[in-house]
C-alpha atoms as a PDB file:
ATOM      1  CA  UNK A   1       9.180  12.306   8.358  1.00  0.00           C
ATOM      2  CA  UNK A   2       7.924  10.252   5.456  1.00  0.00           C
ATOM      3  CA  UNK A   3       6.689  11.903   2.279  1.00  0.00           C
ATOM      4  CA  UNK A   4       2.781  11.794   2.222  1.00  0.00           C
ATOM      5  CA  UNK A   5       0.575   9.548  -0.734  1.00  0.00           C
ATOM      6  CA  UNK A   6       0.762  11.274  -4.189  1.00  0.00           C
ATOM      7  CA  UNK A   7      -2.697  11.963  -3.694  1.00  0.00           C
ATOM      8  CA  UNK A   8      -4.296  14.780  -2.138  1.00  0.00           C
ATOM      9  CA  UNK A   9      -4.635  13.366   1.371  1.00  0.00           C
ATOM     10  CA  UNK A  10      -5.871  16.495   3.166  1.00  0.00           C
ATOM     11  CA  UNK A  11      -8.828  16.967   0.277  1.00  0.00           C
ATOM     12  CA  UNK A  12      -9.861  13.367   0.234  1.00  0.00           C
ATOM     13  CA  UNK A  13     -10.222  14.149   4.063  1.00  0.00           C
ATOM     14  CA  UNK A  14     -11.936  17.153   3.852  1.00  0.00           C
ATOM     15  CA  UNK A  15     -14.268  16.092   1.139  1.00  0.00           C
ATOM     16  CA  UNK A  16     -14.904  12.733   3.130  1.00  0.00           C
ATOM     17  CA  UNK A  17     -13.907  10.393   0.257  1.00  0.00           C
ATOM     18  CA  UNK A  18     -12.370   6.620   1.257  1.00  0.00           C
ATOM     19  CA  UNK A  19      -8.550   6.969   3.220  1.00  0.00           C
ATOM     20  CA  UNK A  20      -5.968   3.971   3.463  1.00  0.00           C
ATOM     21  CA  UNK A  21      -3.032   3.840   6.148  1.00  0.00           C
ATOM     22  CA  UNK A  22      -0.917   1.680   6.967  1.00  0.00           C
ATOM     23  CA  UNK A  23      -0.515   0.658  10.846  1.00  0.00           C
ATOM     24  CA  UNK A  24       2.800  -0.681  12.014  1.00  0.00           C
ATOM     25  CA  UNK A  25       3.616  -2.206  15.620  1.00  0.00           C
ATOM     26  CA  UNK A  26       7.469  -2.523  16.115  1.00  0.00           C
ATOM     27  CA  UNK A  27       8.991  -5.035  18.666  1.00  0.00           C
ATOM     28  CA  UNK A  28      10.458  -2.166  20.339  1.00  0.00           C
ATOM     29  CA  UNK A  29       9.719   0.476  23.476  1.00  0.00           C
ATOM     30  CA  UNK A  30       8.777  -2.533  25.985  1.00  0.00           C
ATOM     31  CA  UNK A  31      10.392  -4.861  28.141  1.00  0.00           C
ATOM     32  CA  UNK A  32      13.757  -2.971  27.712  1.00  0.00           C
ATOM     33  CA  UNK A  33      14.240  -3.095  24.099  1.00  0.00           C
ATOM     34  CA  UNK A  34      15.734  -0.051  22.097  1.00  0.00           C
ATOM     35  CA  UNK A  35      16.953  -0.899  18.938  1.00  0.00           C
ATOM     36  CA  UNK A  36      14.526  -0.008  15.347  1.00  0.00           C
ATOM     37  CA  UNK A  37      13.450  -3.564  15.546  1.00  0.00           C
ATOM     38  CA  UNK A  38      11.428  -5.238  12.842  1.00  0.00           C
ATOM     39  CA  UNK A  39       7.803  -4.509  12.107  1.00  0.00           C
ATOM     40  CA  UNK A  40       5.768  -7.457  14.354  1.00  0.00           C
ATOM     41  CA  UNK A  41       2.160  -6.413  12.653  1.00  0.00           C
ATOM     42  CA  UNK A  42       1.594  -4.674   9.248  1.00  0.00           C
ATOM     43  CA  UNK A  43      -2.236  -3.609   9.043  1.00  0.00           C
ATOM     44  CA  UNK A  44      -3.784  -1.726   5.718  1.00  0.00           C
ATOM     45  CA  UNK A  45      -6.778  -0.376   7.099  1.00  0.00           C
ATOM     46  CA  UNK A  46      -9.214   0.994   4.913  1.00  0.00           C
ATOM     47  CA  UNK A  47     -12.028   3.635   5.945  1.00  0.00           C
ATOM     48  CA  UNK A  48     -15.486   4.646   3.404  1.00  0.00           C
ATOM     49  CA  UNK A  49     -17.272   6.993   5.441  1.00  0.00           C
ATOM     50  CA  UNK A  50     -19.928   6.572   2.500  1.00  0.00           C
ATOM     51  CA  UNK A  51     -20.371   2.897   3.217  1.00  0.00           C
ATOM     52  CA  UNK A  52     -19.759   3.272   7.115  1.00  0.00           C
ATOM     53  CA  UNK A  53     -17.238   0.411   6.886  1.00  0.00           C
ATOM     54  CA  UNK A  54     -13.402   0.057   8.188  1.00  0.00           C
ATOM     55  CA  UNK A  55     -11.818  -2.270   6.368  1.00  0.00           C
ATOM     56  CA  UNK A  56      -8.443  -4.436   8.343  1.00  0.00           C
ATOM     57  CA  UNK A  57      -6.038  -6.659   6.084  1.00  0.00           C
ATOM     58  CA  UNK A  58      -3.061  -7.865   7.856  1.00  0.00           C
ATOM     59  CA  UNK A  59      -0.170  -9.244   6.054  1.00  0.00           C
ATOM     60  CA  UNK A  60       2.077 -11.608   7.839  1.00  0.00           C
ATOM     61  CA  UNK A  61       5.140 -10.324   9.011  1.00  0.00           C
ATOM     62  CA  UNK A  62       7.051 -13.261   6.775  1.00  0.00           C
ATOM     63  CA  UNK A  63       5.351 -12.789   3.984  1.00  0.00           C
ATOM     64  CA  UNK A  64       8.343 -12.943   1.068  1.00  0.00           C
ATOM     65  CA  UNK A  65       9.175  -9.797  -0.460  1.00  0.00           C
ATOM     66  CA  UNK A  66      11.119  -7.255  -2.986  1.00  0.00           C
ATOM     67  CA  UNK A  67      12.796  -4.466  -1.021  1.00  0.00           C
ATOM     68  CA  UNK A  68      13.251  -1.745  -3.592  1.00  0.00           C
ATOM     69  CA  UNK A  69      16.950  -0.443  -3.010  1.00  0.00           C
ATOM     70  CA  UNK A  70      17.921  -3.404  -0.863  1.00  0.00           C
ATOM     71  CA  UNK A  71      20.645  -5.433  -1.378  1.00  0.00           C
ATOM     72  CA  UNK A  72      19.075  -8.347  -1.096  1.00  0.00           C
ATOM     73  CA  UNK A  73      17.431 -10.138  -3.770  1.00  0.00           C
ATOM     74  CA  UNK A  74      14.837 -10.442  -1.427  1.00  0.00           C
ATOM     75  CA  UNK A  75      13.478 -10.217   2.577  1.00  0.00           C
ATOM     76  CA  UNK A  76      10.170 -11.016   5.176  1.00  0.00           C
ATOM     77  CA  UNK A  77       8.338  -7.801   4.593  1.00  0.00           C
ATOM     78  CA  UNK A  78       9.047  -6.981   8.250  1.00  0.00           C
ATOM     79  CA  UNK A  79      12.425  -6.044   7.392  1.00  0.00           C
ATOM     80  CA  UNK A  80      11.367  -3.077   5.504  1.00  0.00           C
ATOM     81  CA  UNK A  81      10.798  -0.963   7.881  1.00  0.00           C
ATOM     82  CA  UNK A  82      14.464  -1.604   9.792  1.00  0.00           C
ATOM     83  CA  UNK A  83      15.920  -0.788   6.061  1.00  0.00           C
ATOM     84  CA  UNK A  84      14.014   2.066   5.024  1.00  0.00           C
ATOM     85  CA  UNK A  85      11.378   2.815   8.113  1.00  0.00           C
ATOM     86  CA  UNK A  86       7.935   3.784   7.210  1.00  0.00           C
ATOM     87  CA  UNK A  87       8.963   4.916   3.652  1.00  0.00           C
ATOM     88  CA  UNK A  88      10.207   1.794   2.489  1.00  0.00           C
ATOM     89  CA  UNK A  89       7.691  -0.419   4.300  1.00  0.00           C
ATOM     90  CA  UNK A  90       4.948   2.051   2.768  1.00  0.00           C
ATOM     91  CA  UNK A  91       6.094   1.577  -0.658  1.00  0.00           C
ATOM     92  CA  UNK A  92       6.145  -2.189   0.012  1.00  0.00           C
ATOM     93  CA  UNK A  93       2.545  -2.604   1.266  1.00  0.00           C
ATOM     94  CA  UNK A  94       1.490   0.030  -1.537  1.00  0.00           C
ATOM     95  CA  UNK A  95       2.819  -2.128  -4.342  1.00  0.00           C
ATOM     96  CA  UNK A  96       2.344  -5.477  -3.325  1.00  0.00           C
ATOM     97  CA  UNK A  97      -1.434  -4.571  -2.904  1.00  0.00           C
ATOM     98  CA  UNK A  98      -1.560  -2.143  -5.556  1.00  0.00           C
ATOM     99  CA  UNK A  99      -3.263   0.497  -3.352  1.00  0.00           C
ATOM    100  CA  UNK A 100      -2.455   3.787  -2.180  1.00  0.00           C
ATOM    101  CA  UNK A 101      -1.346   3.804   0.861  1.00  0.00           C
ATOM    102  CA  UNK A 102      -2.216   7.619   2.063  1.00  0.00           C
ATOM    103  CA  UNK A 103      -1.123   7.824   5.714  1.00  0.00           C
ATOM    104  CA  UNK A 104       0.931   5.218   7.841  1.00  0.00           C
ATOM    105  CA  UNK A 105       1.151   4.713  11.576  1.00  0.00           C
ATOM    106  CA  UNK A 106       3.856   3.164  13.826  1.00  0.00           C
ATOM    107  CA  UNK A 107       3.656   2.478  17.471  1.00  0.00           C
ATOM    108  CA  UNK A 108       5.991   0.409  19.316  1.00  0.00           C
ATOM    109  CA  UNK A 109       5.008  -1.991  22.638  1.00  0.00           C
ATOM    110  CA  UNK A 110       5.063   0.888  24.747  1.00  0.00           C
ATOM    111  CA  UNK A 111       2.478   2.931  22.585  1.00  0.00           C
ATOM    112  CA  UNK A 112       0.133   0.602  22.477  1.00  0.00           C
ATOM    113  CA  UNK A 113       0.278  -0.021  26.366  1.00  0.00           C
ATOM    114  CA  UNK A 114      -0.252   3.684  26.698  1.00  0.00           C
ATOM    115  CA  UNK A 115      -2.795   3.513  24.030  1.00  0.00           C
ATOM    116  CA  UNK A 116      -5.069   1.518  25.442  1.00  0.00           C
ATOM    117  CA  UNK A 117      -4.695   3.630  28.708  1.00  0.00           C
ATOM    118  CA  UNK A 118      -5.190   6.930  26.941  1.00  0.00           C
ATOM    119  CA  UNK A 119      -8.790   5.461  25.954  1.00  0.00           C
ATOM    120  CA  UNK A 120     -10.008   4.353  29.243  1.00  0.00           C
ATOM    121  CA  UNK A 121      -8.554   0.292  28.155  1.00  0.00           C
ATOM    122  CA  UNK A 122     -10.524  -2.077  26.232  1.00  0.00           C
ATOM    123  CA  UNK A 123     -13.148  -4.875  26.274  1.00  0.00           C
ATOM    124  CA  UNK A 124     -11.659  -7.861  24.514  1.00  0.00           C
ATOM    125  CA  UNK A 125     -13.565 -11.370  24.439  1.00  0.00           C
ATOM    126  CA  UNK A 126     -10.793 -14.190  23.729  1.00  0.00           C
ATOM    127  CA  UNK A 127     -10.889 -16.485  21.465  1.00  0.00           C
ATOM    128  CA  UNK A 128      -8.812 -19.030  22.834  1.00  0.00           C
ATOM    129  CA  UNK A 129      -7.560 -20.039  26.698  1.00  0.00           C
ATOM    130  CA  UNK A 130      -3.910 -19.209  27.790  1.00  0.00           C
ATOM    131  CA  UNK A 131      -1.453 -17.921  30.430  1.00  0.00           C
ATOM    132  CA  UNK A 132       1.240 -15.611  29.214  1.00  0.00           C
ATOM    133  CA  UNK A 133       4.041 -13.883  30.683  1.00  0.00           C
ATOM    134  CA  UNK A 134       1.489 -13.363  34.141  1.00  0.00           C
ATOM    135  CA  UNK A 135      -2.266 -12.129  32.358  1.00  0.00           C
ATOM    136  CA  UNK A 136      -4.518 -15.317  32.251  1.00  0.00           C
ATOM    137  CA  UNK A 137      -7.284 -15.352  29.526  1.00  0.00           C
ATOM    138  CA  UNK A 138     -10.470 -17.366  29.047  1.00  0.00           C
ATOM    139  CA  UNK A 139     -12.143 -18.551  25.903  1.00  0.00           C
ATOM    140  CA  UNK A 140     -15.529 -16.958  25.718  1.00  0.00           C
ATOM    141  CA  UNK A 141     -15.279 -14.889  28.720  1.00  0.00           C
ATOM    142  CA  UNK A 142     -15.300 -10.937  28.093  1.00  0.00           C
ATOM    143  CA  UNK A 143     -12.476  -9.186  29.714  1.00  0.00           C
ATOM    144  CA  UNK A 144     -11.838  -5.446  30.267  1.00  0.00           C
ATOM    145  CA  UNK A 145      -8.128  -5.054  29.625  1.00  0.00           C
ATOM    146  CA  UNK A 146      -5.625  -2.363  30.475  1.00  0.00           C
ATOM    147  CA  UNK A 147      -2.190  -1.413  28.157  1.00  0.00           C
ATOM    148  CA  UNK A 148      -0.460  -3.914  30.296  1.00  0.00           C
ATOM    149  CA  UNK A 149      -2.837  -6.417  30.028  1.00  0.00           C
ATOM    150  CA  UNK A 150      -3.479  -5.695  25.933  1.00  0.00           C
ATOM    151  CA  UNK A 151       0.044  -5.568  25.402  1.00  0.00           C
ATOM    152  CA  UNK A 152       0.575  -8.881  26.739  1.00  0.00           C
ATOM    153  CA  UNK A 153      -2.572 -10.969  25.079  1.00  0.00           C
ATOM    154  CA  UNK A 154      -1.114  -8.807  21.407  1.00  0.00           C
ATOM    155  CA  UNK A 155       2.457 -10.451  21.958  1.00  0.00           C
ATOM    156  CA  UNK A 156       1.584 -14.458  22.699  1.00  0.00           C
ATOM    157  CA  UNK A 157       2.383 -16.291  19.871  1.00  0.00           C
ATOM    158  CA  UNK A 158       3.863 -20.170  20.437  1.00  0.00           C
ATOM    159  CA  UNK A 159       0.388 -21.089  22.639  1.00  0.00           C
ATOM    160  CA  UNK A 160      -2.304 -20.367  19.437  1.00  0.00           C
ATOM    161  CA  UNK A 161      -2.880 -23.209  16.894  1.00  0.00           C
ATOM    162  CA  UNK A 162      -2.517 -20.140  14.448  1.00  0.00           C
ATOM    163  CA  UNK A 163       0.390 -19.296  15.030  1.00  0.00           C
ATOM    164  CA  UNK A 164       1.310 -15.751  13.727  1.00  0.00           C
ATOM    165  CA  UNK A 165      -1.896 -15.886  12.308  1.00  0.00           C
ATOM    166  CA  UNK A 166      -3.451 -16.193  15.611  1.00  0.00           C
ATOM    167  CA  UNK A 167      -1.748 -13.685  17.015  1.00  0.00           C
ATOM    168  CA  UNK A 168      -2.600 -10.954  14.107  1.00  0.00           C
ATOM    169  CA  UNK A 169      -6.051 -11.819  14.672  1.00  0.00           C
ATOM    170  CA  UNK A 170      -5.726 -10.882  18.532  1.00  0.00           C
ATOM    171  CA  UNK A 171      -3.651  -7.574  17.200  1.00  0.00           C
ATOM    172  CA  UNK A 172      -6.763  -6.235  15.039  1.00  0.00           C
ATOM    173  CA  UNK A 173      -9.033  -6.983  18.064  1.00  0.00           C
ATOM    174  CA  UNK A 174      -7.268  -4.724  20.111  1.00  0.00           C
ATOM    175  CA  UNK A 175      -6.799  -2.166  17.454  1.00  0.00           C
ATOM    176  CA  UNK A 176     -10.979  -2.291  16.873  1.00  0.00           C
ATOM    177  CA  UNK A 177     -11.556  -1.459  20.416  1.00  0.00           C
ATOM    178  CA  UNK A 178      -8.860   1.413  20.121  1.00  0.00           C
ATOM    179  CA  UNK A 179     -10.277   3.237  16.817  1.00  0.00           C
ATOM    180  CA  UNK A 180     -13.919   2.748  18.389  1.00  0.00           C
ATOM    181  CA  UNK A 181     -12.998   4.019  21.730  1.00  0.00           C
ATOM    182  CA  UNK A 182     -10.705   6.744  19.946  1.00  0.00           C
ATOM    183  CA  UNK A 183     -13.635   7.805  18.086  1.00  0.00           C
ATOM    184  CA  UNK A 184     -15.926   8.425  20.622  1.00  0.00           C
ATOM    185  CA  UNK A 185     -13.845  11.249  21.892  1.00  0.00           C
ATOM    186  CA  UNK A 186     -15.030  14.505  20.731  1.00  0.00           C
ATOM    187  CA  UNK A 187     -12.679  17.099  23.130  1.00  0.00           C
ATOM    188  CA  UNK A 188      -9.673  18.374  21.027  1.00  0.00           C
ATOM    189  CA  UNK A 189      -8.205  18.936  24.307  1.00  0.00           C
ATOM    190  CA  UNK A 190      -8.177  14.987  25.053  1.00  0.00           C
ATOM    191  CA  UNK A 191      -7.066  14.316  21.853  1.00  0.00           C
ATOM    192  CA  UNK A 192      -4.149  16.589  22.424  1.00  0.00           C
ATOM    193  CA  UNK A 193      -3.570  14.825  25.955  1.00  0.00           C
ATOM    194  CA  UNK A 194      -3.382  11.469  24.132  1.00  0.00           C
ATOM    195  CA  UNK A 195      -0.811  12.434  21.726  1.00  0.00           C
ATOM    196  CA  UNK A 196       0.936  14.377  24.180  1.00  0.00           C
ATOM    197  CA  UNK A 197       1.398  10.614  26.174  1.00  0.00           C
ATOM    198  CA  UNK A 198       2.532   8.693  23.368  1.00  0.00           C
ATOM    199  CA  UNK A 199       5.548  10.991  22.172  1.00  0.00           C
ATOM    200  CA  UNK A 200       8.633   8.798  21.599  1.00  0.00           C
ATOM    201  CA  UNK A 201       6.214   5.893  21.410  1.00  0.00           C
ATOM    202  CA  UNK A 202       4.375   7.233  17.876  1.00  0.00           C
ATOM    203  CA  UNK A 203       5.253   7.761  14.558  1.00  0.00           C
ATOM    204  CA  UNK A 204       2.877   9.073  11.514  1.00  0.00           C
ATOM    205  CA  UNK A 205       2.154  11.079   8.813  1.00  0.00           C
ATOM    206  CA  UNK A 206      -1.178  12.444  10.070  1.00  0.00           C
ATOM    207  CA  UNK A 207      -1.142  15.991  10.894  1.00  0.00           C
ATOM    208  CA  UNK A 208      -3.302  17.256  13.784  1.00  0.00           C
ATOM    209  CA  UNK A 209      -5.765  18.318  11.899  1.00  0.00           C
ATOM    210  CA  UNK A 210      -5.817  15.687   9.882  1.00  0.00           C
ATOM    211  CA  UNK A 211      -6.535  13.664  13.047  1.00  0.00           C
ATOM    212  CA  UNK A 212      -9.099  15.915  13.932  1.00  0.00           C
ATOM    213  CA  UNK A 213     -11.032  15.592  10.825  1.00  0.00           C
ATOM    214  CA  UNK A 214     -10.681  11.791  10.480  1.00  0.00           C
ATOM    215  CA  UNK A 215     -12.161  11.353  13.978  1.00  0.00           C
ATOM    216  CA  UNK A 216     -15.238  13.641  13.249  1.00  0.00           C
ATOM    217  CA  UNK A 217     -16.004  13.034   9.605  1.00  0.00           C
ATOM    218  CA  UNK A 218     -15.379   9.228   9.704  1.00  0.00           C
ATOM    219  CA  UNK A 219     -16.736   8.595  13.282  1.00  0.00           C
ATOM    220  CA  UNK A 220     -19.516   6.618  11.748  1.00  0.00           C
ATOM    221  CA  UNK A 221     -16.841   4.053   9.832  1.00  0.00           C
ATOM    222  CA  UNK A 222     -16.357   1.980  12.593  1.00  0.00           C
ATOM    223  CA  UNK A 223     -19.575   1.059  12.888  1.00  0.00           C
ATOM    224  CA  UNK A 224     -18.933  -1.757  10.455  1.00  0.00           C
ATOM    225  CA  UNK A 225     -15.419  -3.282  10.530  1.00  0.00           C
ATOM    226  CA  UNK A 226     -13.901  -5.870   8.342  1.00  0.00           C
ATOM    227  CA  UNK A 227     -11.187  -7.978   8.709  1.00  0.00           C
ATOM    228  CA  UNK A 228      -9.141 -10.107   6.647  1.00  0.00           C
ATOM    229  CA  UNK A 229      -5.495 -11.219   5.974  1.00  0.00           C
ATOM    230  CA  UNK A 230      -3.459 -12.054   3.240  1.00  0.00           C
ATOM    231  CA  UNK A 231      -3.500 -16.141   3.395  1.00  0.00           C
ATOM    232  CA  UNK A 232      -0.133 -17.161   2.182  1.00  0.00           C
ATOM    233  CA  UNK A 233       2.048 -20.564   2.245  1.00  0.00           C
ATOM    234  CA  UNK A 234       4.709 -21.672   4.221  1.00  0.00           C
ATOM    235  CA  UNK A 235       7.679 -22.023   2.181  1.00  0.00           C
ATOM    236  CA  UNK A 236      11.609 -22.948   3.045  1.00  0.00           C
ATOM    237  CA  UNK A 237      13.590 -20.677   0.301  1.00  0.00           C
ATOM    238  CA  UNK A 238      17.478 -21.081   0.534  1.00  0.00           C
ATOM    239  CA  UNK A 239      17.059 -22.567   3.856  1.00  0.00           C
ATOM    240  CA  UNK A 240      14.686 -19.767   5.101  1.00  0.00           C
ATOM    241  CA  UNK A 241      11.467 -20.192   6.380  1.00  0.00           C
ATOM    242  CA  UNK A 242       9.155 -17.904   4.479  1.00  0.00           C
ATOM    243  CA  UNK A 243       5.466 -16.329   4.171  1.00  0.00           C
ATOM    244  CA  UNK A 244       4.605 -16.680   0.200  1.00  0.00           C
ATOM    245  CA  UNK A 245       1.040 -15.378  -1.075  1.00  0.00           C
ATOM    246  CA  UNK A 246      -0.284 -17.094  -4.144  1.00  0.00           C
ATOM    247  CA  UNK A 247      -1.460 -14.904  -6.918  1.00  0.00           C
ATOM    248  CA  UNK A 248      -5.089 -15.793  -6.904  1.00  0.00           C
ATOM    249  CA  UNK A 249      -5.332 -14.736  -3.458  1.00  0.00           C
ATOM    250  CA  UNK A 250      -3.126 -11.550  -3.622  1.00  0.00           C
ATOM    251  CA  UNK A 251      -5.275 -10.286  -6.435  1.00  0.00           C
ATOM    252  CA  UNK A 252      -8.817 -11.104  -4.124  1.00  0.00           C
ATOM    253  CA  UNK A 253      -7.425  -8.989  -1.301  1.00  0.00           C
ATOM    254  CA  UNK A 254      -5.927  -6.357  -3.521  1.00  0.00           C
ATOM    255  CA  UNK A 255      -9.283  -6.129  -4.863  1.00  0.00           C
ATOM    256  CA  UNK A 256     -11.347  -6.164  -1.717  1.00  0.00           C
ATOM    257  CA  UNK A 257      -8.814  -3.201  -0.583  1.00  0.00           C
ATOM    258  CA  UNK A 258      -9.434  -1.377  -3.760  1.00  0.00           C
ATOM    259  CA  UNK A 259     -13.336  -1.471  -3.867  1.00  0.00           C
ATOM    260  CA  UNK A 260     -12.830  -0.514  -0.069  1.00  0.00           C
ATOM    261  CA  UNK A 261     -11.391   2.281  -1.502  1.00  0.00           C
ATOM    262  CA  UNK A 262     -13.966   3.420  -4.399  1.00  0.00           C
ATOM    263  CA  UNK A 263     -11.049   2.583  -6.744  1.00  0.00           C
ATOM    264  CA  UNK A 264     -11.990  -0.048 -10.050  1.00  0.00           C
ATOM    265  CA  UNK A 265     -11.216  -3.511  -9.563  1.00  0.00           C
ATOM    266  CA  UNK A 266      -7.475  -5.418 -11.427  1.00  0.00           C
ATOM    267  CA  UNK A 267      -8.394  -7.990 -13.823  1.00  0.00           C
ATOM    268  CA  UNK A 268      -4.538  -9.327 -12.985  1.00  0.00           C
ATOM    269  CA  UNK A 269      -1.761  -8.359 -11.085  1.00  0.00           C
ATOM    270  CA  UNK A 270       0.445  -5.701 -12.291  1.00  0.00           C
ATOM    271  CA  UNK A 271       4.296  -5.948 -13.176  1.00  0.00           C
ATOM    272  CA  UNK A 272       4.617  -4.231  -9.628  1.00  0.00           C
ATOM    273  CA  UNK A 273       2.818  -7.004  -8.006  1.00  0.00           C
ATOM    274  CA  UNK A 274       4.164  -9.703  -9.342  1.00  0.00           C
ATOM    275  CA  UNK A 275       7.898  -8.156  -8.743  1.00  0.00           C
ATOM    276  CA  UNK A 276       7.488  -7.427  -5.472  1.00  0.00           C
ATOM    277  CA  UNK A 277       5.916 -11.174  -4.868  1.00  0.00           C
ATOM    278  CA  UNK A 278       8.474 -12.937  -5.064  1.00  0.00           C
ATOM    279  CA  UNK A 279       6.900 -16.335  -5.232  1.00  0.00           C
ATOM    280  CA  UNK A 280       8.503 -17.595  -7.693  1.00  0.00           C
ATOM    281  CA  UNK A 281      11.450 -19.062  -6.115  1.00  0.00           C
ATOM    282  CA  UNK A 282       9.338 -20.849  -3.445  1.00  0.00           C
ATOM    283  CA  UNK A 283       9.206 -24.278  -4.631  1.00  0.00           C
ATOM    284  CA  UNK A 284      11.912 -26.155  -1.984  1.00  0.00           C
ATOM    285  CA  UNK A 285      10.978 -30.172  -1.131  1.00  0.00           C
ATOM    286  CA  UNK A 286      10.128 -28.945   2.226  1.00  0.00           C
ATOM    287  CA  UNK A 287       8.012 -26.378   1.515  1.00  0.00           C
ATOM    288  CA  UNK A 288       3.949 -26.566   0.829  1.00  0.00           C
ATOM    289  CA  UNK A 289       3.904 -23.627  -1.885  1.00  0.00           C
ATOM    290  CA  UNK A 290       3.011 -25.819  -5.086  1.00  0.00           C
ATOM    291  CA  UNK A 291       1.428 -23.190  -7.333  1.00  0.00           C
ATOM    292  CA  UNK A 292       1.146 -19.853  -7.529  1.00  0.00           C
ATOM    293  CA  UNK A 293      -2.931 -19.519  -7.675  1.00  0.00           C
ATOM    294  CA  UNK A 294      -4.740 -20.827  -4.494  1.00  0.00           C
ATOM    295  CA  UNK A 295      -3.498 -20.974  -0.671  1.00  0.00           C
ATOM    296  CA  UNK A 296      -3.246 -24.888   0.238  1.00  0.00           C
ATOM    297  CA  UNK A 297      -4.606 -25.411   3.588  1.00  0.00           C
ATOM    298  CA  UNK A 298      -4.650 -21.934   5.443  1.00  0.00           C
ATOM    299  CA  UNK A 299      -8.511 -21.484   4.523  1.00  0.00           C
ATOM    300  CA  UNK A 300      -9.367 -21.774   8.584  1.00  0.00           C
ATOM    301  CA  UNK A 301      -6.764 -18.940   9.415  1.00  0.00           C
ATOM    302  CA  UNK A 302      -8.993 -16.021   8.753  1.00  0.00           C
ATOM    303  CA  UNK A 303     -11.283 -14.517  11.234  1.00  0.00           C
ATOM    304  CA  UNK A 304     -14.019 -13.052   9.823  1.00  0.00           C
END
C-alpha cells in the first residue's frame, strides 16, 4: 500500500474541494500474462465538484523520464511503475506535472473486462473502422460493449493513424462511460459487489469510504468531462525510440491540471519539472524533437 498525497485527502473529500488521481492500466491479468508488466495507460484525472467538470490528461506511455532512485539516467515513464509500482509512478506523474497527485488507481486487463461488466457494459461510438483480435468496430456507429468487447477495442494499437495516441484516446472513452455509469449507482451494497469482483484485478489508495463519498458528493462532475494529453515528440535517444514533451506544452497542461484543481497557475516550470523532463538529450539526426518549446506536428493527435 502506497503512502497517500501530503494533503489531507479525506477532508478535501469531505469538504467537496477539487481531487486528482492517477489511473493506471497494466498489460497484465489477461490473455495469460502474470508478470508486474509495464503501465500501458497513465491518466491524471482531475474532478471540481464546484465547476461540475472531470478533467482526463493522458501521458504517453514513452514519454522520456527521470526515475528518482533508478539506476538509470533515465526511462519511458511506463517503467515506473515495474521499478517502484504506484509509489514511484505517482511521484513521477506528480512532478513532471507539478500537481498533487492525491489518490492513484491500477487495474490490469482483467479489471477492466470485469469493470465494464460490474456496470452493466458500456456505449462506445468509434471513431475509426477496424477488426481486432475477433470484435469488429464501425466508424460512426454506436455500439454497446461488454468487458470483453471494451477490453479488446482499449488494446488495438498498429491499425489507428494515431498510433498510441489513438489508442489513449479509445482508453479515456471507455473510462468516461465507466465513471458515468459508476456514478449512477447509489446502493453501497453494489458498490461493495463491484469491488468484491475486481479483487486481484485492483489496486488503490481509496478507502471505502472514500469511494463512497467521491461517488455521492462528486456525482455531478461527470457531467462535464475534459480530455487532453500531453503532445510530445518522437525522438531516437541512444538508439531508443522515445516520447519527449516540449516545455511550452508541459507547462499548458500542467497549468490546465492545476486550475482544474483550484491551485494558482506556474509562470515556468520548476527545477522538478525540468529534471524529471529529460528533454534535453533528445536531439539525435533521426529524431523530430528540435526545440524544447512547441510540439512539431502532433497538433491533430488530441481529441477534444
Amino acid at each position: 500500500m502506497a503512502s497517500r498525497s501530503s494533503r489531507n485527502v479525506s477532508k478535501i473529500l469531505k469538504e467537496r474541494k477539487p481531487f486528482s488521481i492517477l489511473l493506471m492500466g497494466t498489460d497484465t491479468g489477461a490473455l495469460g500474462r502474470k508478470d508486474k508488466g509495464r503501465t500501458d495507460s497513465l491518466i491524471v484525472a482531475t474532478v471540481n465538484p464546484k465547476t461540475n467538470t472531470t478533467k482526463l490528461v493522458s501521458i504517453p506511455r514513452d514519454t522520456k523520464v527521470v526515475v528518482p532512485g533508478d539506476r538509470m539516467p533515465y526511462e519511458k515513464i511506463n517503467a515506473a511503475y515495474t521499478i517502484g509500482g504506484p509509489d514511484s509512478a505517482t511521484e513521477v506523474a506528480s512532478k513532471l506535472l507539478n500537481v498533487p497527485i492525491d489518490f492513484y488507481g491500477v487495474v490490469n486487463m482483467g479489471g477492466i473486462k470485469k469493470m465494464v461488466n460490474a456496470v452493466g457494459g458500456v456505449d462506445i461510438t468509434p471513431n475509426l473502422t477496424f477488426n481486432y483480435e475477433g470484435i469488429s468496430v464501425k466508424k460512426g456507429k454506436k455500439e454497446h460493449m461488454t468487458g470483453q468487447t471494451a477490453l479488446q477495442y482499449t488494446r488495438m494499437r498498429y491499425q489507428d493513424p494515431l498510433g498510441d495516441y489513438g489508442r489513449q484516446i479509445r482508453q479515456r472513452e471507455v473510462l468516461e462511460q465507466i465513471l458515468k455509469n459508476g456514478l449512477k449507482i447509489s446502493s453501497v451494497t453494489k458498490y461493495s459487489d463491484i469491488l468484491k469482483s475486481l479483487d486481484g484485478n485492483i489496486l488503490t489508495n481509496l478507502s471505502f469510504e472514500d469511494m463512497m463519498t467521491a461517488g455521492s458528493a462528486y456525482r455531478g462532475a461527470t457531467k462535464n468531462l475534459q480530455e487532453d494529453t500531453l503532445q510530445c515528440d518522437n525522438a531516437t535517444v541512444d538508439g531508443v525510440s522515445y516520447q519527449v514533451a516540449p516545455n511550452g506544452e508541459l507547462l499548458k497542461i500542467s497549468n490546465e491540471l492545476r486550475e482544474s484543481l483550484g491551485l494558482k497557475k506556474s509562470p515556468t516550470l520548476t527545477k522538478d519539472q525540468k529534471h524529471i523532463n529529460s528533454n534535453s538529450g533528445a536531439s539525435s539526426d533521426d529524431s523530430i524533437f528540435t526545440d524544447n518549446t512547441s510540439v512539431n506536428n502532433n497538433d491533430e493527435l488530441v481529441s477534444n
